[in-house]
Protein backbone atom coordinates (compact mmCIF):
# COMPACT_ATOMS: atom_id res chain seq x y z
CA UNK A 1 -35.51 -13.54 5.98
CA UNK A 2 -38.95 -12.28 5.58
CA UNK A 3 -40.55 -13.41 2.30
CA UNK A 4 -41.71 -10.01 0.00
CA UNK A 5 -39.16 -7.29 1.83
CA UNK A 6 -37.00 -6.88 -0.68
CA UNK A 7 -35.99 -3.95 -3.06
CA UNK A 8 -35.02 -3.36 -6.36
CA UNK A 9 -32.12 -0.62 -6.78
CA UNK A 10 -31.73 1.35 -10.31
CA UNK A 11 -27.84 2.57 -11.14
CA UNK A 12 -27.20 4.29 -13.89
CA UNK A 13 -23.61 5.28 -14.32
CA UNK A 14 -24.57 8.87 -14.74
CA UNK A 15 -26.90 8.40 -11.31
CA UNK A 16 -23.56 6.93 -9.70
CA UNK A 17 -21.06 9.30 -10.97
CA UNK A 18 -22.79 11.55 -8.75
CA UNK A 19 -22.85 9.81 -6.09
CA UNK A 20 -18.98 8.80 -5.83
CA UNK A 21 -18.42 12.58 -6.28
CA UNK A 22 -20.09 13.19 -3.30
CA UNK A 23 -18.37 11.03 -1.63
CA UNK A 24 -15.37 12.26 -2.97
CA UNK A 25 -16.04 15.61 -1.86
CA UNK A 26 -17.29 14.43 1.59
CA UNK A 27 -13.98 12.89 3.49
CA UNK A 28 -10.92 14.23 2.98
CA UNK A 29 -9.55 10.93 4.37
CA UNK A 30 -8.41 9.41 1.25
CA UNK A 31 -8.24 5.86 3.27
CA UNK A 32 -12.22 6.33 3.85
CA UNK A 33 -12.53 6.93 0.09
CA UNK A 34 -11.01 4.79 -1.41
CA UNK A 35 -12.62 1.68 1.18
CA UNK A 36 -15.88 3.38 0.02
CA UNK A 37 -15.34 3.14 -3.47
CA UNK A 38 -14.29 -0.62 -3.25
CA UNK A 39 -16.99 -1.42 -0.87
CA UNK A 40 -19.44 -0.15 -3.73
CA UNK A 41 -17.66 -1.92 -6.56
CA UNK A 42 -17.96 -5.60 -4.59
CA UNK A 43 -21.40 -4.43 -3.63
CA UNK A 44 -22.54 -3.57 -7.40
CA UNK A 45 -21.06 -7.05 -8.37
CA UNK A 46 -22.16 -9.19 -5.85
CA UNK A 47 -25.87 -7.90 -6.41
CA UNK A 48 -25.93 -7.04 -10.04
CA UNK A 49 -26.63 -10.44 -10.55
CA UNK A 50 -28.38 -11.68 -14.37
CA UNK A 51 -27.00 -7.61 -15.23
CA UNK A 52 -23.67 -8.72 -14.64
CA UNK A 53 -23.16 -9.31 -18.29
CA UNK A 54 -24.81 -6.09 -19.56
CA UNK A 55 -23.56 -3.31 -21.31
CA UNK A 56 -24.84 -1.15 -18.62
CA UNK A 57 -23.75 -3.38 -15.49
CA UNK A 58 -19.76 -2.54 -17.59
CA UNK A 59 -20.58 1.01 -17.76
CA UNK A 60 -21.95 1.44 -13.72
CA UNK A 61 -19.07 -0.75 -13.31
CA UNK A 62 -16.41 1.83 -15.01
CA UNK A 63 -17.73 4.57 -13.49
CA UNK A 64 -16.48 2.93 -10.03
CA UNK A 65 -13.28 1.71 -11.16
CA UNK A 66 -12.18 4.91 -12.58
CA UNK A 67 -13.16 6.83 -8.66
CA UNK A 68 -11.05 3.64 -7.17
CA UNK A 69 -8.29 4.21 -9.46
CA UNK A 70 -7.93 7.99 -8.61
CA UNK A 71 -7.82 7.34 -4.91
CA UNK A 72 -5.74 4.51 -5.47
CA UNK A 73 -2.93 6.76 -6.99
CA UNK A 74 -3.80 9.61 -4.66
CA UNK A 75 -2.65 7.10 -1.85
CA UNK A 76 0.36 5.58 -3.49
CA UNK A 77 1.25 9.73 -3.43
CA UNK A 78 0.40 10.03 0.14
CA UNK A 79 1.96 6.66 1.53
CA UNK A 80 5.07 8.00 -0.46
CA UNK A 81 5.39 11.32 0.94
CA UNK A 82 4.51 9.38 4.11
CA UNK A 83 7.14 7.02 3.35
CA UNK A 84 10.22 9.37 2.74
CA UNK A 85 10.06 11.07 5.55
CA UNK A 86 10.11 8.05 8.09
CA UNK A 87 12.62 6.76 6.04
CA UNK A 88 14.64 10.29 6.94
CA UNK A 89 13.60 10.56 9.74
CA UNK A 90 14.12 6.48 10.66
CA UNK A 91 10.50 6.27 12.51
CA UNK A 92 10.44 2.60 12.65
CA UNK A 93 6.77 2.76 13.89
CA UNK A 94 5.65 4.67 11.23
CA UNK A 95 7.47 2.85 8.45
CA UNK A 96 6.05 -0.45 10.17
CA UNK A 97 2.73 1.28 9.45
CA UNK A 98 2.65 2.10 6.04
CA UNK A 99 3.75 -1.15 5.51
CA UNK A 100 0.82 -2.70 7.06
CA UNK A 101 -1.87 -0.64 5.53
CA UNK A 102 -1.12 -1.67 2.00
CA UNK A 103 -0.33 -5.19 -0.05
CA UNK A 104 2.84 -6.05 -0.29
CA UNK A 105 2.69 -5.45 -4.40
CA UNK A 106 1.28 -1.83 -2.79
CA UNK A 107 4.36 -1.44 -0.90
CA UNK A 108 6.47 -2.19 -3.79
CA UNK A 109 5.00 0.53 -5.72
CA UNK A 110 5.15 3.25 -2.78
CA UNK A 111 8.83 2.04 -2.42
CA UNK A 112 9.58 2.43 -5.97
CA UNK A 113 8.52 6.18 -5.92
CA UNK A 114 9.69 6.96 -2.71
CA UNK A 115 13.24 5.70 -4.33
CA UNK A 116 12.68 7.49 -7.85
CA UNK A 117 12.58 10.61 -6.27
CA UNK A 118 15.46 10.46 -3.71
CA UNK A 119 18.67 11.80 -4.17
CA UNK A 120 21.84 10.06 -4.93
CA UNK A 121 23.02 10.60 -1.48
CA UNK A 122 19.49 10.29 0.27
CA UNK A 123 18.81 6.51 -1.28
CA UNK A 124 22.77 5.70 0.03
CA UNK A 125 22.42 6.82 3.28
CA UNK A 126 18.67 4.61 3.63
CA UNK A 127 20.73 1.79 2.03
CA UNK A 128 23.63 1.88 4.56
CA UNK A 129 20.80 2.46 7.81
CA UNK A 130 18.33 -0.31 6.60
CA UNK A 131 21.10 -2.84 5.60
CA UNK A 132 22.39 -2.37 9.19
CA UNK A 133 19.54 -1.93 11.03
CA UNK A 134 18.33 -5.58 9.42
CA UNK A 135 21.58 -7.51 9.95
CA UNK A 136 21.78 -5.96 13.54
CA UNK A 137 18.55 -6.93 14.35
CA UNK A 138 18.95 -10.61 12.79
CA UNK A 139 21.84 -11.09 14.43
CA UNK A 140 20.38 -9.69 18.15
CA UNK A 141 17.32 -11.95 17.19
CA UNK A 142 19.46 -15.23 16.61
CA UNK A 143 21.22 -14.67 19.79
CA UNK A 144 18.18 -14.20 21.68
CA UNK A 145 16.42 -17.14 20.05
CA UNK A 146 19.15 -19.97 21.65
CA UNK A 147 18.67 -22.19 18.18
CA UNK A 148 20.53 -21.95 15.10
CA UNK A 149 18.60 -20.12 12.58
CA UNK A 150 15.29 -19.27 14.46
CA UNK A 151 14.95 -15.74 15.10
CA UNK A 152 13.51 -14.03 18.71
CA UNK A 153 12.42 -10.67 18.01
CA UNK A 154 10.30 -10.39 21.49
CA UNK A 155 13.41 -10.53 23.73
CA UNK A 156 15.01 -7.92 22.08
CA UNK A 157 12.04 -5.70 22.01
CA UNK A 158 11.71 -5.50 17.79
CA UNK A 159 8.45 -5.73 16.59
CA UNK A 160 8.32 -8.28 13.66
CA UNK A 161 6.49 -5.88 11.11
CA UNK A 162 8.91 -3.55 11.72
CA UNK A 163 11.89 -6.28 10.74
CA UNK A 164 9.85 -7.34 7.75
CA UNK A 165 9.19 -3.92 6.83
CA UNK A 166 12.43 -3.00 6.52
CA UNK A 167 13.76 -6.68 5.20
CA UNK A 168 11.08 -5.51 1.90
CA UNK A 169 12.72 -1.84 2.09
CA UNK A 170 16.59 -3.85 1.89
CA UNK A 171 15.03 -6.22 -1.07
CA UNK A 172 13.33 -3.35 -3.09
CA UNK A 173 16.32 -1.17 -2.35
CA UNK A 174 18.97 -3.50 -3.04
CA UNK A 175 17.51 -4.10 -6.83
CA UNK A 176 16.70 -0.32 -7.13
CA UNK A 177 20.36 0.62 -6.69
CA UNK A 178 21.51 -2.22 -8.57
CA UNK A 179 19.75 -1.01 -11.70
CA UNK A 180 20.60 2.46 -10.66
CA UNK A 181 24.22 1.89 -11.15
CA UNK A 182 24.08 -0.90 -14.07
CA UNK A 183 22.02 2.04 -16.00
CA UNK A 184 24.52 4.76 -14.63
CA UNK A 185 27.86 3.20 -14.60
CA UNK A 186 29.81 5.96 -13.58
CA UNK A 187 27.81 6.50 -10.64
């Protein structure tokens, strides 16, 4: 580092709300967004430095938090809509997919809507094809593997995402329709 080439940068949070809209209006990839937006928050705070405990580094700070949270919940919509119809549609690769591009408390969340808004008959049907698909697969796995309880997903051509994917989608599912029909007896 050369000594004397630095700069100072001024935020205010009306300065940055202008900003994140334009880069809210500029991508429609809601991915790019939202990695924008949390790029600038850990930017702000890793350089705010002494400011870090002013009112005004909480307010720039706010201003951020509220743009991440929008695109947060705009992709929890997406990844849902995403979600439901490669569970219809059983797209392995796709499911496999979503679940990589999010945390696993993410996928919980996407999961959760995606089940909320499925029909009675809809949630049974991905209960009977995931519960299958996973012991199938297991049990191909085991076979494959030659040793008691290790599991061989390359011999048998299953990507592991995709089993752990749909092992989450079995867990989630399996406590979703267990509350379903404790609140819903008759169901």
């Amino acid at each position: 580092m050369v000594n004397g080439t630095e700069i100072r940068l001024t935020i205010t949070p009306d300065s940055l709300k202008q900003f994140c809209q334009e880069v809210a209006i500029g991508s429609a990839n809601t991915n790019r967004k939202h990695a924008a937006f949390m790029a600038l928050e850990a930017f702000i705070s890793r350089y705010a430095g002494a400011d870090a405990h002013t009112t005004a580094y909480r307010a720039v700070q706010q201003v951020v938090e509220e743009y991440s949270a929008e695109t947060r919940a705009q992709l929890l919509v997406e990844n849902a809509n995403s979600l439901t119809s490669a569970l219809a549609k059983q797209q392995l690769a796709r499911i496999a997919e979503i679940f990589s591009s999010v945390s696993r408390n993410g996928f919980r969340q996407i999961l959760l809507q995606t089940f909320a808004e499925m029909s009675e008959e809809q949630l049974d049907e991905t209960r009977q094809w995931v519960t299958s698909w996973c012991a199938s697969a297991k049990g191909q796995a085991e076979q494959a593997s030659g040793y008691p309880d290790a599991l061989d997903f390359r011999r048998i051509d299953i990507e592991l995402i995709e089993y752990t994917a749909l092992s989450e989608i079995k867990t989630v599912l399996m406590g979703f329709w267990h509350n379903l029909h404790n609140e819903n007896p008759g169901l």
